[in-house]
PDB file of N, CA and C in Angstrom:
ATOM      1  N   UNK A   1      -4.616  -2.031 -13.720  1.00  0.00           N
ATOM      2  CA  UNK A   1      -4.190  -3.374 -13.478  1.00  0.00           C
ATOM      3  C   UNK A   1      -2.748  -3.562 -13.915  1.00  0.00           C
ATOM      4  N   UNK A   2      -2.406  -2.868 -15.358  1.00  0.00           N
ATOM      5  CA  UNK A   2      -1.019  -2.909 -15.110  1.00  0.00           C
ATOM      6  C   UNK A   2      -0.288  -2.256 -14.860  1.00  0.00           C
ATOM      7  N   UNK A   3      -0.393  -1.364 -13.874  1.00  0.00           N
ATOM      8  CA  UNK A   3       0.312  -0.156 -13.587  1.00  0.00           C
ATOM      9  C   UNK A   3       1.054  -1.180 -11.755  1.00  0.00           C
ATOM     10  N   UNK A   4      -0.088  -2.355 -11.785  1.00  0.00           N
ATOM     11  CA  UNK A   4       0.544  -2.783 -10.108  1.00  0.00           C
ATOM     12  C   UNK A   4       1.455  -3.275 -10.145  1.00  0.00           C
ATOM     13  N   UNK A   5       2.479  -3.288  -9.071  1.00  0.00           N
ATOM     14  CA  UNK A   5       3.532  -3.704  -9.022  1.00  0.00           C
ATOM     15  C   UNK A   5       3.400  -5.455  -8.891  1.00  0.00           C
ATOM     16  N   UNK A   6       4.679  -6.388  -9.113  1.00  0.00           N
ATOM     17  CA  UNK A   6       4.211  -7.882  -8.823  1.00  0.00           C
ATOM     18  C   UNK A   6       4.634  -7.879  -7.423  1.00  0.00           C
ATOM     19  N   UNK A   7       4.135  -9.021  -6.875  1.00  0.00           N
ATOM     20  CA  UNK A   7       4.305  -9.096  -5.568  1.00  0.00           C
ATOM     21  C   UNK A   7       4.696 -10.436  -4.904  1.00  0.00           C
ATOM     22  N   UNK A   8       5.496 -10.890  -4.581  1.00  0.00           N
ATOM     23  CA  UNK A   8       5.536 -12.663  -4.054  1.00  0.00           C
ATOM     24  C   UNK A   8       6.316 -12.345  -2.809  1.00  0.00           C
ATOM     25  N   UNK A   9       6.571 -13.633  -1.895  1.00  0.00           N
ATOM     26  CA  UNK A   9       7.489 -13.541  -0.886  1.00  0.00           C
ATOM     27  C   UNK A   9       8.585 -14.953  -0.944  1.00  0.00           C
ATOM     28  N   UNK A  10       9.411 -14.477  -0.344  1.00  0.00           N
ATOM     29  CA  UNK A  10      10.838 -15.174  -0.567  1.00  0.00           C
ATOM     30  C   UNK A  10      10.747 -16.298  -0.050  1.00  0.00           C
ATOM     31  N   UNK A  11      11.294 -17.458  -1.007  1.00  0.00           N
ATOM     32  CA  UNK A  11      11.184 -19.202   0.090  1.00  0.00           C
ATOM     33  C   UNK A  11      11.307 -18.669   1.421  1.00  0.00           C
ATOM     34  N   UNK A  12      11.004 -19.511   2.470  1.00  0.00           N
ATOM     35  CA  UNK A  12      10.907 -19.277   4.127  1.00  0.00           C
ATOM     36  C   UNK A  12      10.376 -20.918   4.194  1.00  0.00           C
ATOM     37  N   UNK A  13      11.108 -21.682   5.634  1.00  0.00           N
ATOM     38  CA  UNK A  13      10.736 -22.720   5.878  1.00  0.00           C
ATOM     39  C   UNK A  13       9.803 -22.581   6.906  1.00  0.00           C
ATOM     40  N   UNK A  14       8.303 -23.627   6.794  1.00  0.00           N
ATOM     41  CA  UNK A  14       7.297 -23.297   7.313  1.00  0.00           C
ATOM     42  C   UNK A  14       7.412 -23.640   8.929  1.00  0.00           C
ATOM     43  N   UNK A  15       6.779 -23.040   9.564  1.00  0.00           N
ATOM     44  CA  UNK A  15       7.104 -22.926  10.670  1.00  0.00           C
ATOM     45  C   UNK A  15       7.607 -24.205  11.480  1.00  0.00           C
ATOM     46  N   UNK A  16       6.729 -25.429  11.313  1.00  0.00           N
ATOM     47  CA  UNK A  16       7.361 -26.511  11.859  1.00  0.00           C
ATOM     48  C   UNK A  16       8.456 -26.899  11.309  1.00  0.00           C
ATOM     49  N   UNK A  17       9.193 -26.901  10.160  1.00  0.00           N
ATOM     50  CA  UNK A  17      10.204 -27.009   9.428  1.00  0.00           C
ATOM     51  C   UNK A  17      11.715 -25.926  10.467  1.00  0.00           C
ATOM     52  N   UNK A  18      11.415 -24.951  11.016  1.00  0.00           N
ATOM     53  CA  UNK A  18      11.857 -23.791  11.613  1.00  0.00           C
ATOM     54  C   UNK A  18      12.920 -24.672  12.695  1.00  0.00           C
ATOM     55  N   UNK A  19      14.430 -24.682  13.124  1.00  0.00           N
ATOM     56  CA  UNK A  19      15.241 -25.522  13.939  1.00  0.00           C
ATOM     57  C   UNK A  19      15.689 -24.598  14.994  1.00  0.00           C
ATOM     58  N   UNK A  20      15.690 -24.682  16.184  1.00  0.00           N
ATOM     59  CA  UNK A  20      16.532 -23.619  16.776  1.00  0.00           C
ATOM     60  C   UNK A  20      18.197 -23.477  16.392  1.00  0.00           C
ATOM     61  N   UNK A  21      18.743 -24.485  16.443  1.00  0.00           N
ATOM     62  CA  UNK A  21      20.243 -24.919  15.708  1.00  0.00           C
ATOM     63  C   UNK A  21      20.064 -23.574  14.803  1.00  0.00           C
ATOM     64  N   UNK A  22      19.214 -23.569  13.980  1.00  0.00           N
ATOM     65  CA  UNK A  22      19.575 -22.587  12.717  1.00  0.00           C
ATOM     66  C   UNK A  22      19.154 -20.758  13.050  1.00  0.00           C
ATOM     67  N   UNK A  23      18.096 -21.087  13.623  1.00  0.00           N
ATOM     68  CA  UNK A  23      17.524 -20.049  14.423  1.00  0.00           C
ATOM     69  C   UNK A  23      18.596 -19.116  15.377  1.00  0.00           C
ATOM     70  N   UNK A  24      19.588 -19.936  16.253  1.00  0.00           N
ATOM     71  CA  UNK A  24      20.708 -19.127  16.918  1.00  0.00           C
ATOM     72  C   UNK A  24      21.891 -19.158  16.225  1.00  0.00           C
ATOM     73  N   UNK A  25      21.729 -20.015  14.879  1.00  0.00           N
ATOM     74  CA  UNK A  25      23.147 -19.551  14.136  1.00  0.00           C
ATOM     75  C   UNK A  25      22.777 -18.055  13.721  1.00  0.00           C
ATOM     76  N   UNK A  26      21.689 -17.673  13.371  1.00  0.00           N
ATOM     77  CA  UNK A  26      21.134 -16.528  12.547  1.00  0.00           C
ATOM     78  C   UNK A  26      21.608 -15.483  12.723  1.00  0.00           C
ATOM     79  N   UNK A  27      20.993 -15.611  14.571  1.00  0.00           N
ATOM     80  CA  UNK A  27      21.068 -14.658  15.294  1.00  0.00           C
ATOM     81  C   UNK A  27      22.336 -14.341  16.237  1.00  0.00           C
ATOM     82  N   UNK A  28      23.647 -15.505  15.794  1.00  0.00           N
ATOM     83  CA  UNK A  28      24.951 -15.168  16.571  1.00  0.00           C
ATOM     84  C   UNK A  28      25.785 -14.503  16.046  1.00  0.00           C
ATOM     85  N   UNK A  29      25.233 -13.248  14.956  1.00  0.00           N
ATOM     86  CA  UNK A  29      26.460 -12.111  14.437  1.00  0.00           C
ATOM     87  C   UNK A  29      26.108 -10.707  15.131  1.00  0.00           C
ATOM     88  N   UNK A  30      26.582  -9.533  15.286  1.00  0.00           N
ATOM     89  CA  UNK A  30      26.305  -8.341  15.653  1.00  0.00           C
ATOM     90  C   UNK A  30      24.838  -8.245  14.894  1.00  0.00           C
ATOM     91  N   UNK A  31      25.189  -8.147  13.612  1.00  0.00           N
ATOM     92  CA  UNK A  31      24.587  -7.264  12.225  1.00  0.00           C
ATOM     93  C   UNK A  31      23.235  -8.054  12.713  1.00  0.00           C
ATOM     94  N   UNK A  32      23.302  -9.194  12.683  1.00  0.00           N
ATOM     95  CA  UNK A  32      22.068  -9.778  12.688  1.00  0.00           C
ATOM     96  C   UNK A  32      20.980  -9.279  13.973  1.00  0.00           C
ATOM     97  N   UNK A  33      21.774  -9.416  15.016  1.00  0.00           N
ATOM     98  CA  UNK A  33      21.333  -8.961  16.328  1.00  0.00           C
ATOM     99  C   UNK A  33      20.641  -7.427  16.342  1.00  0.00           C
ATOM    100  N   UNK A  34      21.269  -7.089  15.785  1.00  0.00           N
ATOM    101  CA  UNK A  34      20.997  -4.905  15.666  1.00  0.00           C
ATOM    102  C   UNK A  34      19.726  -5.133  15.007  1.00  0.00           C
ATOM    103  N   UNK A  35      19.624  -6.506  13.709  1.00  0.00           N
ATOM    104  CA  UNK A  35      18.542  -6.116  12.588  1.00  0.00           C
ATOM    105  C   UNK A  35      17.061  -6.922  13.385  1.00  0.00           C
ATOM    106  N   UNK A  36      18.058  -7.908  14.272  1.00  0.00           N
ATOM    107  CA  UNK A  36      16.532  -8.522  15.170  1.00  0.00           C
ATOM    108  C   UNK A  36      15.915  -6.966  16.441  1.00  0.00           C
ATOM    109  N   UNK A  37      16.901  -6.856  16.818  1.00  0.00           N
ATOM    110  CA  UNK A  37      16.285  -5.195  17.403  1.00  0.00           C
ATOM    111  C   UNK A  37      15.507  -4.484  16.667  1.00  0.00           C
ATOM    112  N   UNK A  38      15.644  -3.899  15.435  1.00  0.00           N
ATOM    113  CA  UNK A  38      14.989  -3.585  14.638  1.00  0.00           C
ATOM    114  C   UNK A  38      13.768  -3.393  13.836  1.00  0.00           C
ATOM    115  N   UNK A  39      13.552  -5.172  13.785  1.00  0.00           N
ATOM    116  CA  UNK A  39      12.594  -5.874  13.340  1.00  0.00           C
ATOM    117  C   UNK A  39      11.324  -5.787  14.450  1.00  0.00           C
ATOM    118  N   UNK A  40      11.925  -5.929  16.198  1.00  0.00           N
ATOM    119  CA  UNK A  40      10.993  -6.569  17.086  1.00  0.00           C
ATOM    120  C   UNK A  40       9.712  -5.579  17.693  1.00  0.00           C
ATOM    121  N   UNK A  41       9.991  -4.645  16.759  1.00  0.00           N
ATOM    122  CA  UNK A  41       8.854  -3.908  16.464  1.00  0.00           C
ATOM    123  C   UNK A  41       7.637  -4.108  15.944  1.00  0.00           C
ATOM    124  N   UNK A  42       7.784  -5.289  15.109  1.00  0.00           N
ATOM    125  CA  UNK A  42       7.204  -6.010  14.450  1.00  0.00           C
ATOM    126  C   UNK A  42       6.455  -5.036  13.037  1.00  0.00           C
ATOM    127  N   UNK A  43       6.948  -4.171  13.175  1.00  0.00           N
ATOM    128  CA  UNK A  43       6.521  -3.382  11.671  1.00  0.00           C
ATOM    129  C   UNK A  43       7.542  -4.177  10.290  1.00  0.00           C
ATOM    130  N   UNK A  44       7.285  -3.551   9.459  1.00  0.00           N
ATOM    131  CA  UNK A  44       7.975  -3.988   7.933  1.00  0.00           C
ATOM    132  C   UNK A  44       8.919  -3.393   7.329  1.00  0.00           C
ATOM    133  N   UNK A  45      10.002  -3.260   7.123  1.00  0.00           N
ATOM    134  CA  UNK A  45      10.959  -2.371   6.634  1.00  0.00           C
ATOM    135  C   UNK A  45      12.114  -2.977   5.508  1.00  0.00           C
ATOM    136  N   UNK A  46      11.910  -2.136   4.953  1.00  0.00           N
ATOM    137  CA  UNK A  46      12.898  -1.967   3.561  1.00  0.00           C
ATOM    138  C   UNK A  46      13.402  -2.719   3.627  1.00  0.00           C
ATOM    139  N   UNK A  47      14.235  -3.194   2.739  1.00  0.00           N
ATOM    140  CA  UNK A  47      16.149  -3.919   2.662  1.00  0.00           C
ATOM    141  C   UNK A  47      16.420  -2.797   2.830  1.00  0.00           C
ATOM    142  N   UNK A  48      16.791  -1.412   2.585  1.00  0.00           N
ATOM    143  CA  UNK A  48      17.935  -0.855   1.818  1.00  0.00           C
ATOM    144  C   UNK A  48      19.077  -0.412   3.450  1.00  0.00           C
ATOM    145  N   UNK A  49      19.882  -0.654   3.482  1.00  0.00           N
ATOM    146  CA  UNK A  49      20.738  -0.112   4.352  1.00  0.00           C
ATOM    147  C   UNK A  49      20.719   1.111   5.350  1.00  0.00           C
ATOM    148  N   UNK A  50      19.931   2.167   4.667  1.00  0.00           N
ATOM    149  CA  UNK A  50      19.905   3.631   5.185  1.00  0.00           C
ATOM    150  C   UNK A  50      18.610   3.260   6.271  1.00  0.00           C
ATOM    151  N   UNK A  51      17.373   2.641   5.653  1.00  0.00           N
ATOM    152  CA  UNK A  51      16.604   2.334   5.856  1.00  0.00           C
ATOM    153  C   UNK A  51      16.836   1.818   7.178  1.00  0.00           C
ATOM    154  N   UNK A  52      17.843   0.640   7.526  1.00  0.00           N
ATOM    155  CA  UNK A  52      17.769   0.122   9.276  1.00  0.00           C
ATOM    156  C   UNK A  52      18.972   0.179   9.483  1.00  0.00           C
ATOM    157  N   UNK A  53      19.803   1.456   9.159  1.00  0.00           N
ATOM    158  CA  UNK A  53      20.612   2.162   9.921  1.00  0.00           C
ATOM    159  C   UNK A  53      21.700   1.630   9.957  1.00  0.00           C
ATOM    160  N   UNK A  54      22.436   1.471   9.060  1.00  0.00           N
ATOM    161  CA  UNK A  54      22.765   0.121   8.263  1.00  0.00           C
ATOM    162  C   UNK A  54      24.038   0.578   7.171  1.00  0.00           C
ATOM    163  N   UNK A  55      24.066   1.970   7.577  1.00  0.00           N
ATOM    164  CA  UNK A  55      24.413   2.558   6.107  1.00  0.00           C
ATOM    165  C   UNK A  55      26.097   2.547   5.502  1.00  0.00           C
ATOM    166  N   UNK A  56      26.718   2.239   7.340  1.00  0.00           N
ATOM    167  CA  UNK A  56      28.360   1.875   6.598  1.00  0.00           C
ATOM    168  C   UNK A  56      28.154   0.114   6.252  1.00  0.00           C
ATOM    169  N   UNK A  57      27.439  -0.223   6.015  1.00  0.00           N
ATOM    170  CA  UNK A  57      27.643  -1.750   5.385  1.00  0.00           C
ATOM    171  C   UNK A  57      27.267  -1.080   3.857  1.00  0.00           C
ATOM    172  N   UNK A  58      27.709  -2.404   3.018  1.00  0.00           N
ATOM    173  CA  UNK A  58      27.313  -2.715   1.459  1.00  0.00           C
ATOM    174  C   UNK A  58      25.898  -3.167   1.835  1.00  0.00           C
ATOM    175  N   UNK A  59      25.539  -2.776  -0.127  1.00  0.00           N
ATOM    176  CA  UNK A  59      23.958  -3.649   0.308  1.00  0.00           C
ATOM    177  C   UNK A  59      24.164  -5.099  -0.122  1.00  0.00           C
ATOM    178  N   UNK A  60      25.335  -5.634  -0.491  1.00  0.00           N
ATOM    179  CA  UNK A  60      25.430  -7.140  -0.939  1.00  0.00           C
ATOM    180  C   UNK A  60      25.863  -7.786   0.230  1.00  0.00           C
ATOM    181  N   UNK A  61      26.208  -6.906   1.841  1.00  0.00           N
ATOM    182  CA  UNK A  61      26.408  -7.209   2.797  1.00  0.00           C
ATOM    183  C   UNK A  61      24.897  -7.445   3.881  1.00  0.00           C
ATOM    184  N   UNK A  62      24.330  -6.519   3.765  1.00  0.00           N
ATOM    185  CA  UNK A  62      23.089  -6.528   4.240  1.00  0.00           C
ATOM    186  C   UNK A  62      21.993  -7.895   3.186  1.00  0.00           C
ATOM    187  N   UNK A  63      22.424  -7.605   2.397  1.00  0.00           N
ATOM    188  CA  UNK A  63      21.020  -8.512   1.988  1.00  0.00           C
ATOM    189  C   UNK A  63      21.985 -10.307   2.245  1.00  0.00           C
ATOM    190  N   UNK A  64      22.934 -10.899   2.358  1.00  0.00           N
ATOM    191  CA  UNK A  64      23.352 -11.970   2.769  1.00  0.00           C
ATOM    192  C   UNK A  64      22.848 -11.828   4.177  1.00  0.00           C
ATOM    193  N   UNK A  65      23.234 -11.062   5.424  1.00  0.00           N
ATOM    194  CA  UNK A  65      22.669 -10.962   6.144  1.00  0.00           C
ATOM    195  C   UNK A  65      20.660 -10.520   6.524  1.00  0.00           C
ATOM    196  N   UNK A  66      20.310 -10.622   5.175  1.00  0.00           N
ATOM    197  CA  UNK A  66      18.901 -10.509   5.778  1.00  0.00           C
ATOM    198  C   UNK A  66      18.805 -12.307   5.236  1.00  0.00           C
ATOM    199  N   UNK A  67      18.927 -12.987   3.858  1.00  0.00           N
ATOM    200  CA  UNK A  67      19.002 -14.056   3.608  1.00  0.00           C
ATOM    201  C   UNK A  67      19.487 -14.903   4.608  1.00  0.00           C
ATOM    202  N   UNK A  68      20.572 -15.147   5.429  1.00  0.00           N
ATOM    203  CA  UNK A  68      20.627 -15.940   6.616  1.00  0.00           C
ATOM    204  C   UNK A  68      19.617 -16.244   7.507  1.00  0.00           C
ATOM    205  N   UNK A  69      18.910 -14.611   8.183  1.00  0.00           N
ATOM    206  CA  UNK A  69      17.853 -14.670   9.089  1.00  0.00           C
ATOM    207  C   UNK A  69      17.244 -15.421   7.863  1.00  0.00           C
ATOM    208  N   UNK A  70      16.482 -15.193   7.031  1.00  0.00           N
ATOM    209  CA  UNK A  70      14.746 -15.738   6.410  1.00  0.00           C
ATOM    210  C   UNK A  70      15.423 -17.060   6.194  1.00  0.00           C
ATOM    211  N   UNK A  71      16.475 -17.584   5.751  1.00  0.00           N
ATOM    212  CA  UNK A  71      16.453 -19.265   5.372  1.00  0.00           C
ATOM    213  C   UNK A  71      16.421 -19.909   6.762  1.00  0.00           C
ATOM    214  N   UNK A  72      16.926 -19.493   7.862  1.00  0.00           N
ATOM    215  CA  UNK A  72      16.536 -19.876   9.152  1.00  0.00           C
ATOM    216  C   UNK A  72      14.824 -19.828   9.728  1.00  0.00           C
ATOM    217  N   UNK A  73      14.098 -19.270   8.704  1.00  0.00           N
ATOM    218  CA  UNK A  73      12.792 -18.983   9.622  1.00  0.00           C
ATOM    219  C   UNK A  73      12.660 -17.586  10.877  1.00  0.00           C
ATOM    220  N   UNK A  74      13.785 -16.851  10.892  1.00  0.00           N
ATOM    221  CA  UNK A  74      13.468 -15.865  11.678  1.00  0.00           C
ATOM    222  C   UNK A  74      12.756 -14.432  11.362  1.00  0.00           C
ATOM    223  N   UNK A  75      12.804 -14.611   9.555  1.00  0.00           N
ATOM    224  CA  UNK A  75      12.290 -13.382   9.252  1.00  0.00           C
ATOM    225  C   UNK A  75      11.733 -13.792   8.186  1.00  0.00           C
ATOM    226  N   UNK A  76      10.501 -12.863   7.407  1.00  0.00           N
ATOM    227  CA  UNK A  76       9.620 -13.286   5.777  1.00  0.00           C
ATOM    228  C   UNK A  76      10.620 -11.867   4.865  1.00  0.00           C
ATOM    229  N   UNK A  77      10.584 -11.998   4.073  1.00  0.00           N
ATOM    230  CA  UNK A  77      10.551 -11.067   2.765  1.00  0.00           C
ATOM    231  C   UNK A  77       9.626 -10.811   1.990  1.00  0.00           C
ATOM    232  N   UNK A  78       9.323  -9.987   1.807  1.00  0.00           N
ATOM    233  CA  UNK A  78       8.054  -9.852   0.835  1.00  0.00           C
ATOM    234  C   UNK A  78       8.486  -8.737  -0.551  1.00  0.00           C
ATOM    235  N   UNK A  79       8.496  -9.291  -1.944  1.00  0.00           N
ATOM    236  CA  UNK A  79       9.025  -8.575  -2.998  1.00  0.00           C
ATOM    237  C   UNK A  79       7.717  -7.774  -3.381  1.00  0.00           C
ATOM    238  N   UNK A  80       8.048  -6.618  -3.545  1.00  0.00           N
ATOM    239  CA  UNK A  80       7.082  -5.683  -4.366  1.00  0.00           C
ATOM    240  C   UNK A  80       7.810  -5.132  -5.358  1.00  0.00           C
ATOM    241  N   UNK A  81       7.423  -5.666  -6.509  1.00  0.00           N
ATOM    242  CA  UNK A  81       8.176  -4.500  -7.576  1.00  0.00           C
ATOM    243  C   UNK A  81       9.794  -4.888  -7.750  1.00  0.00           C
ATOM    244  N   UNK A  82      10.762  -3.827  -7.707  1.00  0.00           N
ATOM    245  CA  UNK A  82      12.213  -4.006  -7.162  1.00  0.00           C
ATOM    246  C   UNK A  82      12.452  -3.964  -6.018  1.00  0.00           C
ATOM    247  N   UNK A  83      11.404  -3.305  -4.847  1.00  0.00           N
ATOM    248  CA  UNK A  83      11.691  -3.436  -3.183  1.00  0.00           C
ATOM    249  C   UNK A  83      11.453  -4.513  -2.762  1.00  0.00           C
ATOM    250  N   UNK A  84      11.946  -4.667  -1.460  1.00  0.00           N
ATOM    251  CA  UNK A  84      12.291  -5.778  -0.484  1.00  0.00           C
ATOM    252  C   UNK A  84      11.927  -5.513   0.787  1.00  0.00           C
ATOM    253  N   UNK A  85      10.885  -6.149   1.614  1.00  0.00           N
ATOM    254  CA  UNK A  85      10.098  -5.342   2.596  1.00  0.00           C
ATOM    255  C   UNK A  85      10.197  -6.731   3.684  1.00  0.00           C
ATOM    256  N   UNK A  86      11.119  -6.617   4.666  1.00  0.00           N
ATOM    257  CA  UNK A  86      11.360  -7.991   5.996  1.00  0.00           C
ATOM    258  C   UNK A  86      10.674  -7.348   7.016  1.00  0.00           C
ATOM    259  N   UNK A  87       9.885  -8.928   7.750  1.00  0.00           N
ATOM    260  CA  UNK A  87       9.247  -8.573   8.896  1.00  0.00           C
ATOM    261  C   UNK A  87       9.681  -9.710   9.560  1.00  0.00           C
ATOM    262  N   UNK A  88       9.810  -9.615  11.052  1.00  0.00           N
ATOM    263  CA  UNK A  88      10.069 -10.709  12.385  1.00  0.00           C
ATOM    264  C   UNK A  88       9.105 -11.412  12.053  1.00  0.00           C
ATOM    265  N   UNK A  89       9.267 -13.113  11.880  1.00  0.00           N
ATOM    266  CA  UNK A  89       8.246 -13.814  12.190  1.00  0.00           C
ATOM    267  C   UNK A  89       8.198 -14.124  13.469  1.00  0.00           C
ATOM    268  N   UNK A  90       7.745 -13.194  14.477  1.00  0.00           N
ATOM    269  CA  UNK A  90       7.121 -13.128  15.650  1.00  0.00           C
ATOM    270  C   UNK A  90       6.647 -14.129  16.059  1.00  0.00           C
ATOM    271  N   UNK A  91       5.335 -14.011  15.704  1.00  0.00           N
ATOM    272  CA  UNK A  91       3.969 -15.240  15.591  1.00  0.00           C
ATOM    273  C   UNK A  91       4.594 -16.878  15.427  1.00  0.00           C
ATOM    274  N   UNK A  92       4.963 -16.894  14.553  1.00  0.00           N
ATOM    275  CA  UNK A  92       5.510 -18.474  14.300  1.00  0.00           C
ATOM    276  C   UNK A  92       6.978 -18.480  15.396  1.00  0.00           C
ATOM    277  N   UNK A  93       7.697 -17.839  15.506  1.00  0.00           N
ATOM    278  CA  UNK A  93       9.010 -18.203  16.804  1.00  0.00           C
ATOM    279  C   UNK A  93       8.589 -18.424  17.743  1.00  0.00           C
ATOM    280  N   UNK A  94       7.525 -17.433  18.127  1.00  0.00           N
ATOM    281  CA  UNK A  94       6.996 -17.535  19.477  1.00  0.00           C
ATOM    282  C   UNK A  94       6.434 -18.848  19.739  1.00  0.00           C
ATOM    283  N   UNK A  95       5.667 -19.594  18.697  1.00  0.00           N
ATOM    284  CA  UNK A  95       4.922 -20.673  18.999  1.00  0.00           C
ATOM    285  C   UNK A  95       5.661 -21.540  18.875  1.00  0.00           C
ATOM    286  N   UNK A  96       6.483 -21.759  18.266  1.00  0.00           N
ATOM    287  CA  UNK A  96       7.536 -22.754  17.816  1.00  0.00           C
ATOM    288  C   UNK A  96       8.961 -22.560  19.445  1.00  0.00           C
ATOM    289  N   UNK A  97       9.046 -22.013  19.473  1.00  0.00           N
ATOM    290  CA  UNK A  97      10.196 -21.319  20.875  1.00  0.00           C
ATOM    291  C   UNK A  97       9.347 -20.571  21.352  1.00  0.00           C
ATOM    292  N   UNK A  98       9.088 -20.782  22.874  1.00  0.00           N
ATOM    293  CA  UNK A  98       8.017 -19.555  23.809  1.00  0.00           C
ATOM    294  C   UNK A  98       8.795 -18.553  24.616  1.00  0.00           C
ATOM    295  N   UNK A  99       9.134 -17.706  24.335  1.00  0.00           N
ATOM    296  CA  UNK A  99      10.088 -16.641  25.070  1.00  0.00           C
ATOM    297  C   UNK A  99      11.352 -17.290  25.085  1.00  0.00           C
ATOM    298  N   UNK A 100      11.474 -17.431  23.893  1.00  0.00           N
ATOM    299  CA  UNK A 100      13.443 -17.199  22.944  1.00  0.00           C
ATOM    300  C   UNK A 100      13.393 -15.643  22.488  1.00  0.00           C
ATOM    301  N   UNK A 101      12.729 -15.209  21.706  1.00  0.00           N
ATOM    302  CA  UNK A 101      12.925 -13.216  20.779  1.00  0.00           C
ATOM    303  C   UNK A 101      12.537 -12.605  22.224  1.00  0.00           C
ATOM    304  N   UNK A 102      11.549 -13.313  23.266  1.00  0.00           N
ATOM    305  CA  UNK A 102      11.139 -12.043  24.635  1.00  0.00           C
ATOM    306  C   UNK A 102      12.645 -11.450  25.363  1.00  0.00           C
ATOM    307  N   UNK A 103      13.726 -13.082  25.163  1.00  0.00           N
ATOM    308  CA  UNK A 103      15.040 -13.499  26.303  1.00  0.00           C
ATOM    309  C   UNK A 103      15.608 -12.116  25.387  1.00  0.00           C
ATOM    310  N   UNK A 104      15.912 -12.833  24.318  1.00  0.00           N
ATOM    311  CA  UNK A 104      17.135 -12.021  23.531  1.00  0.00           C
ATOM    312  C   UNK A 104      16.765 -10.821  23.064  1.00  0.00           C
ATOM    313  N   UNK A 105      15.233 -10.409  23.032  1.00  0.00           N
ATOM    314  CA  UNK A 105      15.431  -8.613  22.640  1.00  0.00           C
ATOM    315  C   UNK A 105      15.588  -7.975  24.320  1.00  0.00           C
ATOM    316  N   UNK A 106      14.830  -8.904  25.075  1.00  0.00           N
ATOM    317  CA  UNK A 106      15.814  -8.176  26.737  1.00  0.00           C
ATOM    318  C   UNK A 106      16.902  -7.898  26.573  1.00  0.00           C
ATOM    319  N   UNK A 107      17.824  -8.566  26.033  1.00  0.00           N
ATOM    320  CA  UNK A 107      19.171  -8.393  26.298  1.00  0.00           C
ATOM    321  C   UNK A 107      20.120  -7.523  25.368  1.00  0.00           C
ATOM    322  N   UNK A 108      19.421  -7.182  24.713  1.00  0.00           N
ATOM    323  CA  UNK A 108      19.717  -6.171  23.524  1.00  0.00           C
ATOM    324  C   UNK A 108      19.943  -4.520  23.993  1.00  0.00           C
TER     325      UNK A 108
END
C-alpha cells in the first residue's frame, strides 16, 4: 500500500464549461497541432518531450504547451507519482463540437 504511487488529475473544465473560442485558441500553434495528431490516437502518453517527438523543444516549453490544451478542455492529465500521462478528450469534444477533431485531424 505504500509502495503505490499517488495519483490525481489536473484541474480540466467540465465538459459543458468547454468554449470553442478557447478550444481553437489551443489548437492555433504548430506545437499544439503536431501534439493533437499525436494524441488522436486516443492512447495516453507521457509529458516528456522524447516521448511525442518533441525532443528539440524544452520541457518548460512542452509542458506550457500541454497546459494551454487541458485549461481549454482539449486534453486531461493524469499525475502518477512524478509522471504526467495526457489523453485527447475525444468523448467530451466530440459531444460538445460534432466533427471539429474529425475536420482538423483530416487536415493534419
Amino acid at each position: 500500500m505504500g509502495d503505490e504511487p499517488f495519483e490525481e488529475w489536473l484541474p480540466q473544465p467540465d465538459v459543458s464549461e468547454v468554449e470553442l473560442v478557447k478550444v481553437l485558441h489551443a489548437l492555433g500553434d504548430p506545437v499544439r497541432l503536431r501534439l493533437l495528431k499525436v494524441y488522436a490516437d486516443g492512447e495516453q502518453y507521457s509529458c516528456a518531450p522524447g516521448a511525442l517527438g518533441l525532443d528539440h523543444l524544452h520541457k518548460s516549453t512542452v509542458s506550457h504547451h500541454m497546459r494551454i490544451m487541458r485549461e481549454a478542455g482539449v486534453t486531461s492529465t493524469r499525475v502518477v507519482g512524478r509522471g504526467r500521462y495526457v489523453r485527447l478528450r475525444r468523448d467530451d469534444l466530440d459531444a460538445r463540437f460534432p466533427g471539429l477533431l474529425d475536420a482538423l485531424i483530416a487536415a493534419l
